[in-house]
PDB file of N, CA and C in Angstrom:
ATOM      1  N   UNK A   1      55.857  55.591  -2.181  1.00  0.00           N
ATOM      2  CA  UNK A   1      54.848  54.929  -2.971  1.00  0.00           C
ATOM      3  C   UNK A   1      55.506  54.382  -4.230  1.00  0.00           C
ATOM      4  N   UNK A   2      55.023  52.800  -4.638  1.00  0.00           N
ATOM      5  CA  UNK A   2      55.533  52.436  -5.803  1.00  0.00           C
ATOM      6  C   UNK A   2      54.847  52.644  -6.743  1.00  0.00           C
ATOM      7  N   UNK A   3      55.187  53.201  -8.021  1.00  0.00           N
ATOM      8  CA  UNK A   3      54.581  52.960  -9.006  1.00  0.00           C
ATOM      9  C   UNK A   3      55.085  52.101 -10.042  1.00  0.00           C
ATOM     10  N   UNK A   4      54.698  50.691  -9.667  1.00  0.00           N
ATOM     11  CA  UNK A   4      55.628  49.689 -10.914  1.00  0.00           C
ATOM     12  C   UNK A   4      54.345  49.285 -11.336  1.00  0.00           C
ATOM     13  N   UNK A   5      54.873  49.036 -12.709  1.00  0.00           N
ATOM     14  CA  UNK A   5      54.033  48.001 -13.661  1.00  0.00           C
ATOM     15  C   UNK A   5      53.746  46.735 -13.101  1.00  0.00           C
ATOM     16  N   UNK A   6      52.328  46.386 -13.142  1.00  0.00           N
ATOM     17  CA  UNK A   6      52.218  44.704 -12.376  1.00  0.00           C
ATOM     18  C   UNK A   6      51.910  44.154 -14.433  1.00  0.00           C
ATOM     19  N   UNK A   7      53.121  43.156 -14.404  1.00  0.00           N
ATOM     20  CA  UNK A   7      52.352  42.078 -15.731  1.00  0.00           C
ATOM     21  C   UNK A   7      51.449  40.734 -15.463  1.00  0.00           C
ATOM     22  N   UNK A   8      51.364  40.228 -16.737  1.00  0.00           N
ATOM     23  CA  UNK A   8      50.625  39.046 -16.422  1.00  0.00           C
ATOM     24  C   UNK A   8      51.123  38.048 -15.708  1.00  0.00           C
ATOM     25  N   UNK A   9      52.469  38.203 -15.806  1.00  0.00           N
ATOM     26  CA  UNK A   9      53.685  37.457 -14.981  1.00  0.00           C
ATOM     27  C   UNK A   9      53.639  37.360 -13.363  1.00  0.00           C
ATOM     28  N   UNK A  10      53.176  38.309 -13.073  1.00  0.00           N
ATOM     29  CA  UNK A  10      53.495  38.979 -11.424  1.00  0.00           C
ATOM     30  C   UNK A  10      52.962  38.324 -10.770  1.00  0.00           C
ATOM     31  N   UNK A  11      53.040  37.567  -9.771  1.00  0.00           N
ATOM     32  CA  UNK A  11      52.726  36.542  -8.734  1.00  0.00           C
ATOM     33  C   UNK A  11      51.491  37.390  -8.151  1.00  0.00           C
ATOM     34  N   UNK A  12      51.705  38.724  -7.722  1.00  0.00           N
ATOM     35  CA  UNK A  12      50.025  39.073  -7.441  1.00  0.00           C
ATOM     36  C   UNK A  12      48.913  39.397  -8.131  1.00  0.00           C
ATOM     37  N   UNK A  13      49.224  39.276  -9.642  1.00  0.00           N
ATOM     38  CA  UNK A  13      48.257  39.365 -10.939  1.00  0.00           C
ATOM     39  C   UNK A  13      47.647  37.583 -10.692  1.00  0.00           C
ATOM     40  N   UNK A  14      49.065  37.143 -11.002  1.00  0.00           N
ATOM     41  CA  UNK A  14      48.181  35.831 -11.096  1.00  0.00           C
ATOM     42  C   UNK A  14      47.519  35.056  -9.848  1.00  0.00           C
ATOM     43  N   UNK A  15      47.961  35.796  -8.899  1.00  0.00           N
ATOM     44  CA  UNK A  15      46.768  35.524  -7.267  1.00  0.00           C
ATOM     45  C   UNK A  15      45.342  35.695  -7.589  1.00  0.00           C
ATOM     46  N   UNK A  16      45.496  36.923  -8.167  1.00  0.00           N
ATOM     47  CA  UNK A  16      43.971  37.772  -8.552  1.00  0.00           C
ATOM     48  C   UNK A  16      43.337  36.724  -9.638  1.00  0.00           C
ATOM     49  N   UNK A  17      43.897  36.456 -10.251  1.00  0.00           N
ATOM     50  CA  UNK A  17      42.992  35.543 -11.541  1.00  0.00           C
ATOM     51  C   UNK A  17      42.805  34.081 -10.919  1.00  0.00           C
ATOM     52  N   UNK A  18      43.811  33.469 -10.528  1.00  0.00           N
ATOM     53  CA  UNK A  18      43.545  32.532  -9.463  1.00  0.00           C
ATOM     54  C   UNK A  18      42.354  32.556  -8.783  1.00  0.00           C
ATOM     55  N   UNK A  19      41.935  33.639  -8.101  1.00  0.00           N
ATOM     56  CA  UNK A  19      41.369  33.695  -6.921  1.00  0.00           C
ATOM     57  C   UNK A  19      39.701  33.564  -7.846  1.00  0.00           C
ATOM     58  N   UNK A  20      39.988  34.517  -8.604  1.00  0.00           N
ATOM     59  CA  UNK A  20      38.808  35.372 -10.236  1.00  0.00           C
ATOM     60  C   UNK A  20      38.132  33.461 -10.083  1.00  0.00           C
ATOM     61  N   UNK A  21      39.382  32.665 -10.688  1.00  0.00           N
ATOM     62  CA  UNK A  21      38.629  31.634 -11.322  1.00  0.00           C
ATOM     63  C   UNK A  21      37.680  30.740 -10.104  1.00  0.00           C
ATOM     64  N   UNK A  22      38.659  30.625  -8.542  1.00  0.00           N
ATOM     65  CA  UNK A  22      37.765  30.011  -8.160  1.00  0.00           C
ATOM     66  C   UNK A  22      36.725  30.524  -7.321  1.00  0.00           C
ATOM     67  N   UNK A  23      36.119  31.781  -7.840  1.00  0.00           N
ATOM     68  CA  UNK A  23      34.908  32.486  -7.719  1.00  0.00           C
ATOM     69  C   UNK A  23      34.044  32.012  -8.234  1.00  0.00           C
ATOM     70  N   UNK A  24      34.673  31.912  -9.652  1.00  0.00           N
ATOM     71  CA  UNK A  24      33.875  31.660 -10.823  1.00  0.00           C
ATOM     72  C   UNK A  24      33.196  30.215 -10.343  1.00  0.00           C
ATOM     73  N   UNK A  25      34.139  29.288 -10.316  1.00  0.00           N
ATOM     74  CA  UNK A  25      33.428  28.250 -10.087  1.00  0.00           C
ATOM     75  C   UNK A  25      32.767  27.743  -8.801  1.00  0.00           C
ATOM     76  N   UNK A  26      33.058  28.550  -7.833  1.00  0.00           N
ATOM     77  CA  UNK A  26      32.158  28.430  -6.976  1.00  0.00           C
ATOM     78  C   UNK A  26      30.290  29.140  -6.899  1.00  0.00           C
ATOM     79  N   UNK A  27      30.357  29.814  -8.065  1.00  0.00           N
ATOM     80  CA  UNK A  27      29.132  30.778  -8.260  1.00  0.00           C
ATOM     81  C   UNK A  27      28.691  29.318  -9.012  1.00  0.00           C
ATOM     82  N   UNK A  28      29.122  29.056 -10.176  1.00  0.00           N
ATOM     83  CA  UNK A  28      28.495  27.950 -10.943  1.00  0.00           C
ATOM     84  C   UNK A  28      28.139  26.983 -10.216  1.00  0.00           C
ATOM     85  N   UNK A  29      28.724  26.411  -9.114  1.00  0.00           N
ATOM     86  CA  UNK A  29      27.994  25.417  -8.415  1.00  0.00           C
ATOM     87  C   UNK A  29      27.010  25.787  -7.664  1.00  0.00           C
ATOM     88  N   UNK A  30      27.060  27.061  -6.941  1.00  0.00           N
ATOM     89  CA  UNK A  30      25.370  27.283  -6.697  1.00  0.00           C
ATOM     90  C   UNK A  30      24.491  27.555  -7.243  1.00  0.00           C
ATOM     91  N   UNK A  31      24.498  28.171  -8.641  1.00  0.00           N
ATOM     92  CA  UNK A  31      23.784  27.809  -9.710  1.00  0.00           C
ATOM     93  C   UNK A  31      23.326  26.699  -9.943  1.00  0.00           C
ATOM     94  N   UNK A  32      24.229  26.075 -10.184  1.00  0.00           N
ATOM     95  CA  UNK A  32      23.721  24.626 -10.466  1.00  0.00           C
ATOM     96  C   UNK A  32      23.168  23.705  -9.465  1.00  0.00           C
ATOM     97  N   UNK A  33      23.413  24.290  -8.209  1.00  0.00           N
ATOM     98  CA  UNK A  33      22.412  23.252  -6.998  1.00  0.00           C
ATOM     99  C   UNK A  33      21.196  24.165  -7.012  1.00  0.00           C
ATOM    100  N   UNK A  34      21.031  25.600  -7.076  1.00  0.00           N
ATOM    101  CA  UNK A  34      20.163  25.791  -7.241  1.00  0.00           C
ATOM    102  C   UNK A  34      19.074  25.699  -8.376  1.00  0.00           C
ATOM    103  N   UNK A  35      19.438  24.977  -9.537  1.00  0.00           N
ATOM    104  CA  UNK A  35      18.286  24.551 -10.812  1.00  0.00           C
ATOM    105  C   UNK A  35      18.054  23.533 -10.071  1.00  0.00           C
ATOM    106  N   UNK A  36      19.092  22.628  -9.556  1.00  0.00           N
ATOM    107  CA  UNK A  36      18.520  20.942  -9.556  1.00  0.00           C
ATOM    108  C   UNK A  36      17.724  20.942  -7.948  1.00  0.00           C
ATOM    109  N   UNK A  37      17.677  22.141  -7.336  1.00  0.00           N
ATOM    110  CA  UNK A  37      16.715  22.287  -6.154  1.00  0.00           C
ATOM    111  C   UNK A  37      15.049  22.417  -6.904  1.00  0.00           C
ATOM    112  N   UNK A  38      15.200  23.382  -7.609  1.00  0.00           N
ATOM    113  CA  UNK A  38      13.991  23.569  -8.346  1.00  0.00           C
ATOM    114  C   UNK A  38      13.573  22.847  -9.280  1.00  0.00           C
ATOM    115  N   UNK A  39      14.342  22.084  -9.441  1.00  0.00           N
ATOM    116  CA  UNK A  39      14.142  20.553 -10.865  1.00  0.00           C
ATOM    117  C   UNK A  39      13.573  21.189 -11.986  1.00  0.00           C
ATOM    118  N   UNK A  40      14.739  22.725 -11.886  1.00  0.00           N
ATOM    119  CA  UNK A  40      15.013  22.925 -13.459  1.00  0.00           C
ATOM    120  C   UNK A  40      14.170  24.139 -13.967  1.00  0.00           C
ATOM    121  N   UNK A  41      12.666  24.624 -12.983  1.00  0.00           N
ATOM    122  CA  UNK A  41      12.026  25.643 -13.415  1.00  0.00           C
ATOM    123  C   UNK A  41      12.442  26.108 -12.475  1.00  0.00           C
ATOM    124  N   UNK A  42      12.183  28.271 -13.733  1.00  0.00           N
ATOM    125  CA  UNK A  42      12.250  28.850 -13.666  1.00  0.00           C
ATOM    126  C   UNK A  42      11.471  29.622 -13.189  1.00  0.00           C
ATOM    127  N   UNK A  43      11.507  30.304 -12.154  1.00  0.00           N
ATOM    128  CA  UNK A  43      10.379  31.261 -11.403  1.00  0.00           C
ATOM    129  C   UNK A  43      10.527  32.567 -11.566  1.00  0.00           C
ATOM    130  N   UNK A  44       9.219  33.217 -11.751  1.00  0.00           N
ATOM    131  CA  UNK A  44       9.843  35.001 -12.138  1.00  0.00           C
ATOM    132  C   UNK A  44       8.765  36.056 -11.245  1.00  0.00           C
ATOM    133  N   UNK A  45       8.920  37.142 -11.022  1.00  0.00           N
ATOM    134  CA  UNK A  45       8.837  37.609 -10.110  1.00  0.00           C
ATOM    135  C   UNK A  45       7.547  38.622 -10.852  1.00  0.00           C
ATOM    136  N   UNK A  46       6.885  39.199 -10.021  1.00  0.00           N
ATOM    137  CA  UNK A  46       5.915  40.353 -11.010  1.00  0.00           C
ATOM    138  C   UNK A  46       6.369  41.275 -11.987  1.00  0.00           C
ATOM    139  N   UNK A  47       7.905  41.532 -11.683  1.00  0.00           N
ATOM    140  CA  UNK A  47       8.093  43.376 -12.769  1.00  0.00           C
ATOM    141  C   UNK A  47       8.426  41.842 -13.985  1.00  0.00           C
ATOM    142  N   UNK A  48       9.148  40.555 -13.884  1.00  0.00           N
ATOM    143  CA  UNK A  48       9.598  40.299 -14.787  1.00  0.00           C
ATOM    144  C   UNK A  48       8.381  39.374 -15.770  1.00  0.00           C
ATOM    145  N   UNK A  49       6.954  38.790 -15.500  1.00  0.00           N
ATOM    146  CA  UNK A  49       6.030  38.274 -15.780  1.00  0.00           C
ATOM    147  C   UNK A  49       5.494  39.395 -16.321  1.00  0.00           C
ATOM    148  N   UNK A  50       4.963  41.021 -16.238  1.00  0.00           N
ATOM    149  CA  UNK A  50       4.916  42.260 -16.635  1.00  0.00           C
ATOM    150  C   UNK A  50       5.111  42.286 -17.779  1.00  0.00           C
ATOM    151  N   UNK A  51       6.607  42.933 -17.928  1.00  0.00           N
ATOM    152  CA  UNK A  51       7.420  43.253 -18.694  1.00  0.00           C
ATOM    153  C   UNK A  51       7.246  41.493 -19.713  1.00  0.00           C
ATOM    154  N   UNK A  52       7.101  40.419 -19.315  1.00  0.00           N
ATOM    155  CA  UNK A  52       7.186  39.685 -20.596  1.00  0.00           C
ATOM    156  C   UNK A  52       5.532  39.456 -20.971  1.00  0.00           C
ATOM    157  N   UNK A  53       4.622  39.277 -20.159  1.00  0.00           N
ATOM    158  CA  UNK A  53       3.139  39.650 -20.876  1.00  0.00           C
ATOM    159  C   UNK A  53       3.127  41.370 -21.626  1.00  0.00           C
ATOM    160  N   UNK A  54       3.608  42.042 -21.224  1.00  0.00           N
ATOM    161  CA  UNK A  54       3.526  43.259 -21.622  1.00  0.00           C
ATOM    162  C   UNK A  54       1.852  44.138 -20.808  1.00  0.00           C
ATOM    163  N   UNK A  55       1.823  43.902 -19.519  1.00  0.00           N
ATOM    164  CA  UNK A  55       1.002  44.289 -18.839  1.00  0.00           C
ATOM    165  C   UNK A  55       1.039  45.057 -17.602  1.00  0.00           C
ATOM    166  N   UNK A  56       0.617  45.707 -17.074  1.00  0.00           N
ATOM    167  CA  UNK A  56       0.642  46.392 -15.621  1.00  0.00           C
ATOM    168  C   UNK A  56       1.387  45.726 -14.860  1.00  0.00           C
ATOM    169  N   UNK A  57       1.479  45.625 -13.346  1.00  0.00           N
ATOM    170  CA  UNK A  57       1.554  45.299 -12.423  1.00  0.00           C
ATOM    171  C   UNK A  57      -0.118  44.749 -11.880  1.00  0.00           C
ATOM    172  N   UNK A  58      -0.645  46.080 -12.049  1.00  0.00           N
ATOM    173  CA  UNK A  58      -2.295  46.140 -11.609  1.00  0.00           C
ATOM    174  C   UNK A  58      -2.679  45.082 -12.362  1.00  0.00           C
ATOM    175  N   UNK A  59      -2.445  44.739 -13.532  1.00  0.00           N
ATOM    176  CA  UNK A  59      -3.287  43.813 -14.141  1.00  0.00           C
ATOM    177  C   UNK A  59      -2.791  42.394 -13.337  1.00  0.00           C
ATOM    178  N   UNK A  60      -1.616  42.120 -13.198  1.00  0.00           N
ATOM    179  CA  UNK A  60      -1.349  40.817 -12.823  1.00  0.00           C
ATOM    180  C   UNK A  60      -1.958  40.788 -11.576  1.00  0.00           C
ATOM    181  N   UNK A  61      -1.784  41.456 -11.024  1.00  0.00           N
ATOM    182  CA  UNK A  61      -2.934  41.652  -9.645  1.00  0.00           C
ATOM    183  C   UNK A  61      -4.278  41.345  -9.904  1.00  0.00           C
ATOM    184  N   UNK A  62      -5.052  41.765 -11.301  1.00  0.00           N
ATOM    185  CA  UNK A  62      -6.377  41.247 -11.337  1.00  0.00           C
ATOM    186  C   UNK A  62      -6.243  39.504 -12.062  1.00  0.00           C
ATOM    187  N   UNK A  63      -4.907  39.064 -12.550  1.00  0.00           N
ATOM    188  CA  UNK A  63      -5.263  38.337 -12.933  1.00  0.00           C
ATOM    189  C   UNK A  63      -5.028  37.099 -12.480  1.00  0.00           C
ATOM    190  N   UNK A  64      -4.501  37.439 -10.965  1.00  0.00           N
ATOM    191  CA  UNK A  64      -4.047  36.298  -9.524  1.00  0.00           C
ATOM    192  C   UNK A  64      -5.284  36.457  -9.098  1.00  0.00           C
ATOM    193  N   UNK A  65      -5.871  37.527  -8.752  1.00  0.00           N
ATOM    194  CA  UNK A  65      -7.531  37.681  -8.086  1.00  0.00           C
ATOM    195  C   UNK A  65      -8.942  36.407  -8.818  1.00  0.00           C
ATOM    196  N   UNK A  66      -8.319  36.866  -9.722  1.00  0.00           N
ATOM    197  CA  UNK A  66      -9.651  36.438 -10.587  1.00  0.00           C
ATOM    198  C   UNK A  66      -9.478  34.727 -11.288  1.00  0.00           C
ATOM    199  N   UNK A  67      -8.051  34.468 -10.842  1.00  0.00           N
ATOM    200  CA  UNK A  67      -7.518  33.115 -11.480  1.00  0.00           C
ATOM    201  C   UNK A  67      -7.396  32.850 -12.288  1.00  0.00           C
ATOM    202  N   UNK A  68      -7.001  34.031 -13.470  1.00  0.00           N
ATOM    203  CA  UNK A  68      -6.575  33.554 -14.358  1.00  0.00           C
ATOM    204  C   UNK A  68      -4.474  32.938 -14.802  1.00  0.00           C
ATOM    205  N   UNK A  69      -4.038  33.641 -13.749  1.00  0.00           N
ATOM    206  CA  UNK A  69      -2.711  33.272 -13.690  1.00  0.00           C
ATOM    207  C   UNK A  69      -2.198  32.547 -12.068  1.00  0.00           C
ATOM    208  N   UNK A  70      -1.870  31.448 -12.327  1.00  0.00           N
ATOM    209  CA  UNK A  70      -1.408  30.732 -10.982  1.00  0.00           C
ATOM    210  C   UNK A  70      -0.315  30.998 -10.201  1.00  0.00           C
ATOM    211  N   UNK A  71      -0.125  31.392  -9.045  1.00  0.00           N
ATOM    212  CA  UNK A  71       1.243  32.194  -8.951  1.00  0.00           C
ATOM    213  C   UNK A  71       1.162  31.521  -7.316  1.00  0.00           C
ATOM    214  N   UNK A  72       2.765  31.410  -6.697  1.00  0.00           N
ATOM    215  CA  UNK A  72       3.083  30.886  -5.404  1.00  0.00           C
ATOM    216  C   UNK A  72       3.585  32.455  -4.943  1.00  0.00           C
ATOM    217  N   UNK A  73       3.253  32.580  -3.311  1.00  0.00           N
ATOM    218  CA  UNK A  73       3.832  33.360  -2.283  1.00  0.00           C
ATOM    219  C   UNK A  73       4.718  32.954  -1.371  1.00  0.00           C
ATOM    220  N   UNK A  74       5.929  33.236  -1.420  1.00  0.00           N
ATOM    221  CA  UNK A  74       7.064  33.202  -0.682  1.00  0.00           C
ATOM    222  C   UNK A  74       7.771  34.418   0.016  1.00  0.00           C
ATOM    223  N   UNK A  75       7.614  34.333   1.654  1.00  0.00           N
ATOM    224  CA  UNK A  75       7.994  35.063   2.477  1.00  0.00           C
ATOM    225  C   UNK A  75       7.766  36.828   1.988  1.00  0.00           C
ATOM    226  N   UNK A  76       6.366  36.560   1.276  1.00  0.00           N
ATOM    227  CA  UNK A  76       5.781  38.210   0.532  1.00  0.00           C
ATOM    228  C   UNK A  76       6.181  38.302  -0.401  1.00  0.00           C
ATOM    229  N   UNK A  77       6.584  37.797  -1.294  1.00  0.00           N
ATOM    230  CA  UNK A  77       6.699  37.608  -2.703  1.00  0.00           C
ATOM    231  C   UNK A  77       6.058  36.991  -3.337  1.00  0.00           C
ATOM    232  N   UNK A  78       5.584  37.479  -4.212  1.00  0.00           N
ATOM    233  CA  UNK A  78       4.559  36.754  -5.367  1.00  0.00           C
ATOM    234  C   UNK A  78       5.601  36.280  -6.486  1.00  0.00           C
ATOM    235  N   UNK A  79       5.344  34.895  -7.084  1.00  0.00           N
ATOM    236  CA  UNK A  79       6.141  34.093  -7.915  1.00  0.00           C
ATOM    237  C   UNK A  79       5.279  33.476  -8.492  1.00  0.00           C
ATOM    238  N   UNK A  80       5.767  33.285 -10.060  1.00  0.00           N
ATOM    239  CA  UNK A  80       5.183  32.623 -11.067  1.00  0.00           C
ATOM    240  C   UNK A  80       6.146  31.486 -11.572  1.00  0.00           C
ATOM    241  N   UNK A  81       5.656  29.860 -11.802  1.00  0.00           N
ATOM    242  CA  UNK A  81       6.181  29.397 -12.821  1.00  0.00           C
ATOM    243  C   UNK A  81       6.270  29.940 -13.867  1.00  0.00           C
ATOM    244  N   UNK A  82       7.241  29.944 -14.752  1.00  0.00           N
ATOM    245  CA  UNK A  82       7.308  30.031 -15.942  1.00  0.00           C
ATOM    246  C   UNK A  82       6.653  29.103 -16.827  1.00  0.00           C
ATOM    247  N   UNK A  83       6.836  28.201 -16.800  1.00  0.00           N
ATOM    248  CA  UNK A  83       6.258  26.668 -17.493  1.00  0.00           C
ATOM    249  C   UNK A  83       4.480  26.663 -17.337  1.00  0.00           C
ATOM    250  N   UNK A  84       3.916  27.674 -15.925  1.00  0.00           N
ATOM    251  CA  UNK A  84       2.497  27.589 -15.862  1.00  0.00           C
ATOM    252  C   UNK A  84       2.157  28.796 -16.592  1.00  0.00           C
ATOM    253  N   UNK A  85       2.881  29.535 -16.766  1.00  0.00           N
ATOM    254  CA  UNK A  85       2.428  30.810 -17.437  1.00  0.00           C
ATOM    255  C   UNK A  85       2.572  30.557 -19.305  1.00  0.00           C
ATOM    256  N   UNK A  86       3.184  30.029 -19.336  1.00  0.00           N
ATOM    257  CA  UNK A  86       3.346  29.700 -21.230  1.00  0.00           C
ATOM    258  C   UNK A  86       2.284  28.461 -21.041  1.00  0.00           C
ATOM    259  N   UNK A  87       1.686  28.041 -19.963  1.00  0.00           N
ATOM    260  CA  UNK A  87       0.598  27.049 -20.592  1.00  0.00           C
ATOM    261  C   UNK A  87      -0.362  27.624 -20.046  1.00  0.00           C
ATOM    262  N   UNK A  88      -0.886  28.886 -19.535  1.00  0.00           N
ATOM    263  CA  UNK A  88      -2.239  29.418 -19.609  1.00  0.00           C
ATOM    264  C   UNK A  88      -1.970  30.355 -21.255  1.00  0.00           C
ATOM    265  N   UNK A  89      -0.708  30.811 -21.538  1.00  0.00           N
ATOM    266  CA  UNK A  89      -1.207  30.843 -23.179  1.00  0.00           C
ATOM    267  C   UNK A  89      -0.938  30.703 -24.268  1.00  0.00           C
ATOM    268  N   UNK A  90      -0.533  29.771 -23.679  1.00  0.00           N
ATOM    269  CA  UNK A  90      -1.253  28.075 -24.903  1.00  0.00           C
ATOM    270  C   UNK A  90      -2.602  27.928 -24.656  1.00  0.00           C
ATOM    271  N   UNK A  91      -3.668  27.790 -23.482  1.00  0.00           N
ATOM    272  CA  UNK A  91      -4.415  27.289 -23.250  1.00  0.00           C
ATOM    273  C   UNK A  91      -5.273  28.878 -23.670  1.00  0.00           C
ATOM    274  N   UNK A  92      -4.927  29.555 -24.411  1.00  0.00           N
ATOM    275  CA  UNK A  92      -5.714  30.725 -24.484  1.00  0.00           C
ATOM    276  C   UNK A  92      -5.562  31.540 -25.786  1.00  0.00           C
ATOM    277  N   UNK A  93      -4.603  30.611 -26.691  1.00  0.00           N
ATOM    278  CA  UNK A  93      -4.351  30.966 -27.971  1.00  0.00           C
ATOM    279  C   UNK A  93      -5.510  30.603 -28.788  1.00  0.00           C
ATOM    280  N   UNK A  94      -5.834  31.281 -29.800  1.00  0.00           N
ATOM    281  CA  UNK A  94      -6.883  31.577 -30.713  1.00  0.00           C
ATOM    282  C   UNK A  94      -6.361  31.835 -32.078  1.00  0.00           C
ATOM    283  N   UNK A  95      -6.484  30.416 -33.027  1.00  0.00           N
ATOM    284  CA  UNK A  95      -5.656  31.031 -34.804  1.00  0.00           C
ATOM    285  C   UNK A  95      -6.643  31.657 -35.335  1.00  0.00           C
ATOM    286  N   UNK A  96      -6.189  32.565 -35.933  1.00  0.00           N
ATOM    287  CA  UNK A  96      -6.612  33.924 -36.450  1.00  0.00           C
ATOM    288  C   UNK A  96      -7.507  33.208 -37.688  1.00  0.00           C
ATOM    289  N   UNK A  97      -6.622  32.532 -38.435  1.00  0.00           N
ATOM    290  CA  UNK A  97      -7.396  31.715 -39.330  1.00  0.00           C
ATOM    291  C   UNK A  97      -8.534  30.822 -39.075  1.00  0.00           C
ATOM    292  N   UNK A  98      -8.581  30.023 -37.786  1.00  0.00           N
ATOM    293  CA  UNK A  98      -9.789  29.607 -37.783  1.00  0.00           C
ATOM    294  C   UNK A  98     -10.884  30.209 -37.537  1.00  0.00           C
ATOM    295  N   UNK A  99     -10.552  31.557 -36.917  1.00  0.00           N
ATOM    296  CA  UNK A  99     -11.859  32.345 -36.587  1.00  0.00           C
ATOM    297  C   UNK A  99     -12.039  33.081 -37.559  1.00  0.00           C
ATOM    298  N   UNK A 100     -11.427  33.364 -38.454  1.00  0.00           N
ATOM    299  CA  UNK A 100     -12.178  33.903 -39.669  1.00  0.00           C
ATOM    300  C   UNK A 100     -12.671  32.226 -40.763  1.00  0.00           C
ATOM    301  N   UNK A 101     -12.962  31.718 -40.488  1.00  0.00           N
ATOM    302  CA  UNK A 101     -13.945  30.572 -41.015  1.00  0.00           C
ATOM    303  C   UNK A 101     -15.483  30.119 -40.424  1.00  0.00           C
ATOM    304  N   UNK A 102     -15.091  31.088 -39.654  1.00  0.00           N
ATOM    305  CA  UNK A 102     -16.719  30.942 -38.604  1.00  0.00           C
ATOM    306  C   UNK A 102     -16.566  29.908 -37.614  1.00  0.00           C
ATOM    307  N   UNK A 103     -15.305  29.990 -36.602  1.00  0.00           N
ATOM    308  CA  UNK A 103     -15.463  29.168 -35.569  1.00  0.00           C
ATOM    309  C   UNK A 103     -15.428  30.519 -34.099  1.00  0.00           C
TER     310      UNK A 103
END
């Protein structure tokens, strides 16, 4: 068994980083075909729509039931735009200030 030092020098170090980079850029291009498949939105899944309303699971469940949040099903997955979910609240924001003026 060898135990030698591999440096940055070593033809099989620099295989490995070689190889590292064109990982790298092969991940970035499916990234990037995959935004311009979706023309750019972002879709999120229930724990992550949750966790950013700061609500149940159960609740998003009442609030696909009842229509208040618009959400697509894919192969049993429930999915949300992002872009439809920041405009139900927008469409549901209330300034604090105007309702204390008597509106």
């Amino acid at each position: 068994m060898h135990n030698e030092l591999k440096t940055k020098d070593d033809a099989w170090i620099q295989s490995i980083h070689s190889n590292i980079d064109r990982l790298s850029v092969r991940i970035d291009n499916i990234t990037n075909n995959a935004v311009s498949i979706l023309n750019g939105e972002d879709y999120l899944c229930d724990k992550e729509v949750s966790q950013l309303l700061k609500v149940s699971r159960r609740t998003l469940s009442d609030y696909r039931s009842n229509g208040t949040l618009p959400y697509y099903v894919l192969g049993g997955k429930v999915l949300y735009k992002r872009s439809e979910i920041e405009e139900v609240l927008r469409q549901g924001y209330r300034d604090a200030n105007r309702m204390k003026g008597g509106g």
